[in-house]
Protein backbone atom coordinates (compact mmCIF):
# COMPACT_ATOMS: atom_id res chain seq x y z
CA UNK A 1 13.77 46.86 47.04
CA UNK A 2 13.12 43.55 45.01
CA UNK A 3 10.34 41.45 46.29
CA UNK A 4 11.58 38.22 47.34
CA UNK A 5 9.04 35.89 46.59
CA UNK A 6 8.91 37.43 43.08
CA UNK A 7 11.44 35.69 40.41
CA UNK A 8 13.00 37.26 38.04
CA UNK A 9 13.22 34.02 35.57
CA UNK A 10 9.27 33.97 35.88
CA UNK A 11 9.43 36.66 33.78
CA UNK A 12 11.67 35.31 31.39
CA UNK A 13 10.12 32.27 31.38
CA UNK A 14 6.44 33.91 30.56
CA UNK A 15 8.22 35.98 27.63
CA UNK A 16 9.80 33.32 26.29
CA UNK A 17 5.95 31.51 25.88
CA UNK A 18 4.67 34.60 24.77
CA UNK A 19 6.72 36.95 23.26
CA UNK A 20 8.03 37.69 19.56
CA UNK A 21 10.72 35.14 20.26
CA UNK A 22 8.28 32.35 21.29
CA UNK A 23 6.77 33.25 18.26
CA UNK A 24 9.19 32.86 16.16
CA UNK A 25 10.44 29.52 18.10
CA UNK A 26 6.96 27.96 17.39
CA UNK A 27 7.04 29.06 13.79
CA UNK A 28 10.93 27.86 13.23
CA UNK A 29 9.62 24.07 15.34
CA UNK A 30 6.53 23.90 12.81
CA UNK A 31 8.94 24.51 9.36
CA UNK A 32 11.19 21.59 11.17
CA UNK A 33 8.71 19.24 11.17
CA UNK A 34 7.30 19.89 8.06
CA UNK A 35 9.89 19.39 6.50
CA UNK A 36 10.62 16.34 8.33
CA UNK A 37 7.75 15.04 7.90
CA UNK A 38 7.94 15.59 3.83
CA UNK A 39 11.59 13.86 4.04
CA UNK A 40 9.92 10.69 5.76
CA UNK A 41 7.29 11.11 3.06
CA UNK A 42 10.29 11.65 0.12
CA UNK A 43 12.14 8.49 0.78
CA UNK A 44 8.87 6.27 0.87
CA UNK A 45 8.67 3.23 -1.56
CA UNK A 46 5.48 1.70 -2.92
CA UNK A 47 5.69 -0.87 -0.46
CA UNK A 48 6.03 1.19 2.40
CA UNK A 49 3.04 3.03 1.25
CA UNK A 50 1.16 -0.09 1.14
CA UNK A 51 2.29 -1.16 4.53
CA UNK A 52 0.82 2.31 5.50
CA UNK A 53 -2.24 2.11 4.01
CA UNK A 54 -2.65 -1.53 5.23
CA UNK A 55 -1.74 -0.67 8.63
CA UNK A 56 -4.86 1.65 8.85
CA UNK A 57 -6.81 -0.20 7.76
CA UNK A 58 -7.80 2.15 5.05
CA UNK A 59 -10.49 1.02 2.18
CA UNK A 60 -8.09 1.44 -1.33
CA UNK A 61 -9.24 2.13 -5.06
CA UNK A 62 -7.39 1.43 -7.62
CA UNK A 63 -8.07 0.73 -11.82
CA UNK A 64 -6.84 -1.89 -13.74
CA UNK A 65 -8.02 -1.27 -17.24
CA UNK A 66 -12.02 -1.81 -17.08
CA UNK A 67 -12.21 -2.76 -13.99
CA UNK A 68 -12.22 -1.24 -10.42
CA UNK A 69 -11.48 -2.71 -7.08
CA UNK A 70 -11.80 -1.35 -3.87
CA UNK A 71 -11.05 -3.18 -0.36
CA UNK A 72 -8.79 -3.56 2.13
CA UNK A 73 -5.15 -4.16 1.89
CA UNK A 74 -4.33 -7.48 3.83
CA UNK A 75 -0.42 -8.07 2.44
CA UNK A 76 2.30 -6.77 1.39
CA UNK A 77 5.14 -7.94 -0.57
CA UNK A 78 8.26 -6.78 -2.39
CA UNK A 79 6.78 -5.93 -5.30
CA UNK A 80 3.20 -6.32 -4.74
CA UNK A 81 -0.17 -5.85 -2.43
CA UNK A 82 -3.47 -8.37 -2.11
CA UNK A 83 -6.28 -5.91 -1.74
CA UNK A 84 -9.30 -8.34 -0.55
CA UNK A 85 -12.23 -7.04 -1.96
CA UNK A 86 -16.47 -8.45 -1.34
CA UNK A 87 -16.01 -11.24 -3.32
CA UNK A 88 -12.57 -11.52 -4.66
CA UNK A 89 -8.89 -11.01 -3.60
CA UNK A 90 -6.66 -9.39 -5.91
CA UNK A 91 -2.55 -9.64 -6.27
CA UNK A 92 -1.29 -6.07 -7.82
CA UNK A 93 1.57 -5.02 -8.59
CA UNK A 94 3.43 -2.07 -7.28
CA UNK A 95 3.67 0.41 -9.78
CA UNK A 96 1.10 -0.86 -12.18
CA UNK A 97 -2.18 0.93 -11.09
CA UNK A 98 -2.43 3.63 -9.08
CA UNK A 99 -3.99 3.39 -5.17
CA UNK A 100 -6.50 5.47 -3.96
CA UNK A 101 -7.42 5.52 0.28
CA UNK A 102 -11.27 5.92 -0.01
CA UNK A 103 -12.10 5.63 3.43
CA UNK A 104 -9.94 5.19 6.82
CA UNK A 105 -12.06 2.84 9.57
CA UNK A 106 -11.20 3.02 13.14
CA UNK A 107 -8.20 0.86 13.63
CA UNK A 108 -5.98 -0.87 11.85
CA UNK A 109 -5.42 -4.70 10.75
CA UNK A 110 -2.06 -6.95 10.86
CA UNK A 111 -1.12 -8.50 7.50
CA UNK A 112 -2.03 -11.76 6.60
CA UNK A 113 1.10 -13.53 5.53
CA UNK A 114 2.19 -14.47 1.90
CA UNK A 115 4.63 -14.56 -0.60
CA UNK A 116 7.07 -11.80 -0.64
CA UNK A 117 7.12 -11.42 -4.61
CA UNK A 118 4.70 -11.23 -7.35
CA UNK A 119 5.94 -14.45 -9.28
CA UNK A 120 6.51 -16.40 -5.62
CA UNK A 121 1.96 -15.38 -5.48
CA UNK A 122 2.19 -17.02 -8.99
CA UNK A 123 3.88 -20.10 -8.56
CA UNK A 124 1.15 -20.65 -5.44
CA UNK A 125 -1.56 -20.55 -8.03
CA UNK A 126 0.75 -22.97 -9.96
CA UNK A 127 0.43 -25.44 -7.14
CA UNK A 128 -2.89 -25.17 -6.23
CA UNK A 129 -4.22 -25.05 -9.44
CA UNK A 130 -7.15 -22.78 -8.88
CA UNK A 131 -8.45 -20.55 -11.73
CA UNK A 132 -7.18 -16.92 -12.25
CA UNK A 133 -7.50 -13.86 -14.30
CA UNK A 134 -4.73 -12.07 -14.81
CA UNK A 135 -4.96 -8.75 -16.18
CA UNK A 136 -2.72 -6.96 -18.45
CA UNK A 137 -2.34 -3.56 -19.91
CA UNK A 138 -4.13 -4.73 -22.97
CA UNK A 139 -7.26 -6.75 -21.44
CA UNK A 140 -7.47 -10.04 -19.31
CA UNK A 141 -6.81 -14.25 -19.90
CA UNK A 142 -9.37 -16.00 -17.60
CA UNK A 143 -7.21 -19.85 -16.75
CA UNK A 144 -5.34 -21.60 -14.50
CA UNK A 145 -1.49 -21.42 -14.08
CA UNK A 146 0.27 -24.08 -15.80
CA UNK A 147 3.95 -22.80 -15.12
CA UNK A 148 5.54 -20.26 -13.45
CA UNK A 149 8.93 -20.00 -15.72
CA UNK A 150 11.98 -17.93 -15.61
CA UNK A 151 10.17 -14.70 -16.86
CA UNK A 152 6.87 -15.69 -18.18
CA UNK A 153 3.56 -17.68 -17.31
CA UNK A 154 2.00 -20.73 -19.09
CA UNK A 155 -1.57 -20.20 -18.79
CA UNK A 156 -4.07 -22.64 -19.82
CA UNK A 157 -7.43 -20.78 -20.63
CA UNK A 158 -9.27 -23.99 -21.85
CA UNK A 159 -8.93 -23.71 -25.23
CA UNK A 160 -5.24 -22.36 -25.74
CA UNK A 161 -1.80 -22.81 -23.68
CA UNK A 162 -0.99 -18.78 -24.06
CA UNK A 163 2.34 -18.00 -22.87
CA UNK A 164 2.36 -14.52 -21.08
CA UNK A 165 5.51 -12.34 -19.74
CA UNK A 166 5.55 -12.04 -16.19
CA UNK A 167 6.32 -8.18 -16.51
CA UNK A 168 2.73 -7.72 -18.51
CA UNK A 169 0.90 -9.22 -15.43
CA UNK A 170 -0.71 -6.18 -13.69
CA UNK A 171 -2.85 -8.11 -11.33
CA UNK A 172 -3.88 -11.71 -10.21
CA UNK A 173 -7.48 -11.59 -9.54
CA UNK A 174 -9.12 -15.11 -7.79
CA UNK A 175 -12.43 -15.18 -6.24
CA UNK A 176 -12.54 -14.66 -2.65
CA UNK A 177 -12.39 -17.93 -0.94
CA UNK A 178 -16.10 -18.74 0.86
CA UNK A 179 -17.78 -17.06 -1.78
């Protein structure tokens, strides 16, 4: 005779945590979410990468021809990031140079706001007027903005007006204000 307080579905229920089929149900879950996860990670664009990385609060390195800079991303746009480094804040664009997460603090940050493109950033230093250095594949023009145009810059470097395409502009680096 069957004990009564003992139920059957127990016994399903402990082979179904630890028998070949739970086995193979853990196994099948984990391949799911792998490969969800690399799906998410598949249909990522730079800017959601830098939203990530900003988000964090994770310390980036990236190159721009001689130079290095490493800091924190603070904003995101369409078609660039401002990584704030000790003493200056730099405008990159997406696609130009490639991002490296150094370090990941505790926590994250919120964005600082801004422009949402590249040439918007631009036409701010236009207006304001403060001095610059762009950098380009081929080396750097230390000025201040004279025009943002239509696709190019008018950049006054104090001894030449130098006229430079906006899709040569890799970066806008300006000292970091305070400092």
């Amino acid at each position: 005779m069957e004990n009564p307080e003992h139920d059957p579905l127990e016994d399903l229920a402990r082979e179904m945590r630890l028998g070949e089929a739970a086995a193979e149900m853990r196994d099948e879950a984990s391949t799911a979410e792998r490969e969800t996860y690399q799906g998410r990670r598949r249909n990522r664009s730079l800017e959601d990468v830098g939203r990530v990385l900003a988000h964090r609060g994770d310390v980036v390195l990236t190159r721009l021809g001689d130079r290095s800079l490493q800091g924190e991303v603070v904003h995101v746009g369409s078609d660039y990031l401002t990584i704030e480094t000790a003493h200056s804040v730099a405008d990159v664009r997406l696609g130009s140079a490639v991002l490296k997460a150094v370090a990941r603090p505790e926590g994250g940050r919120d964005l600082v706001r801004g422009s949402v493109t590249l040439k918007a950033r631009l036409s701010e230093y236009e207006q304001t007027g403060e001095p610059v250095t762009l950098v380009l594949e081929d080396g750097e023009i230390d000025g201040r903005i004279l025009v943002v145009a239509v696709d190019h810059v008018l950049v006054d470097d104090q001894s030449n007006d130098l006229y430079v395409p906006l899709a040569m502009i890799q970066a806008a680096i300006r000292p970091r204000p305070g400092r």
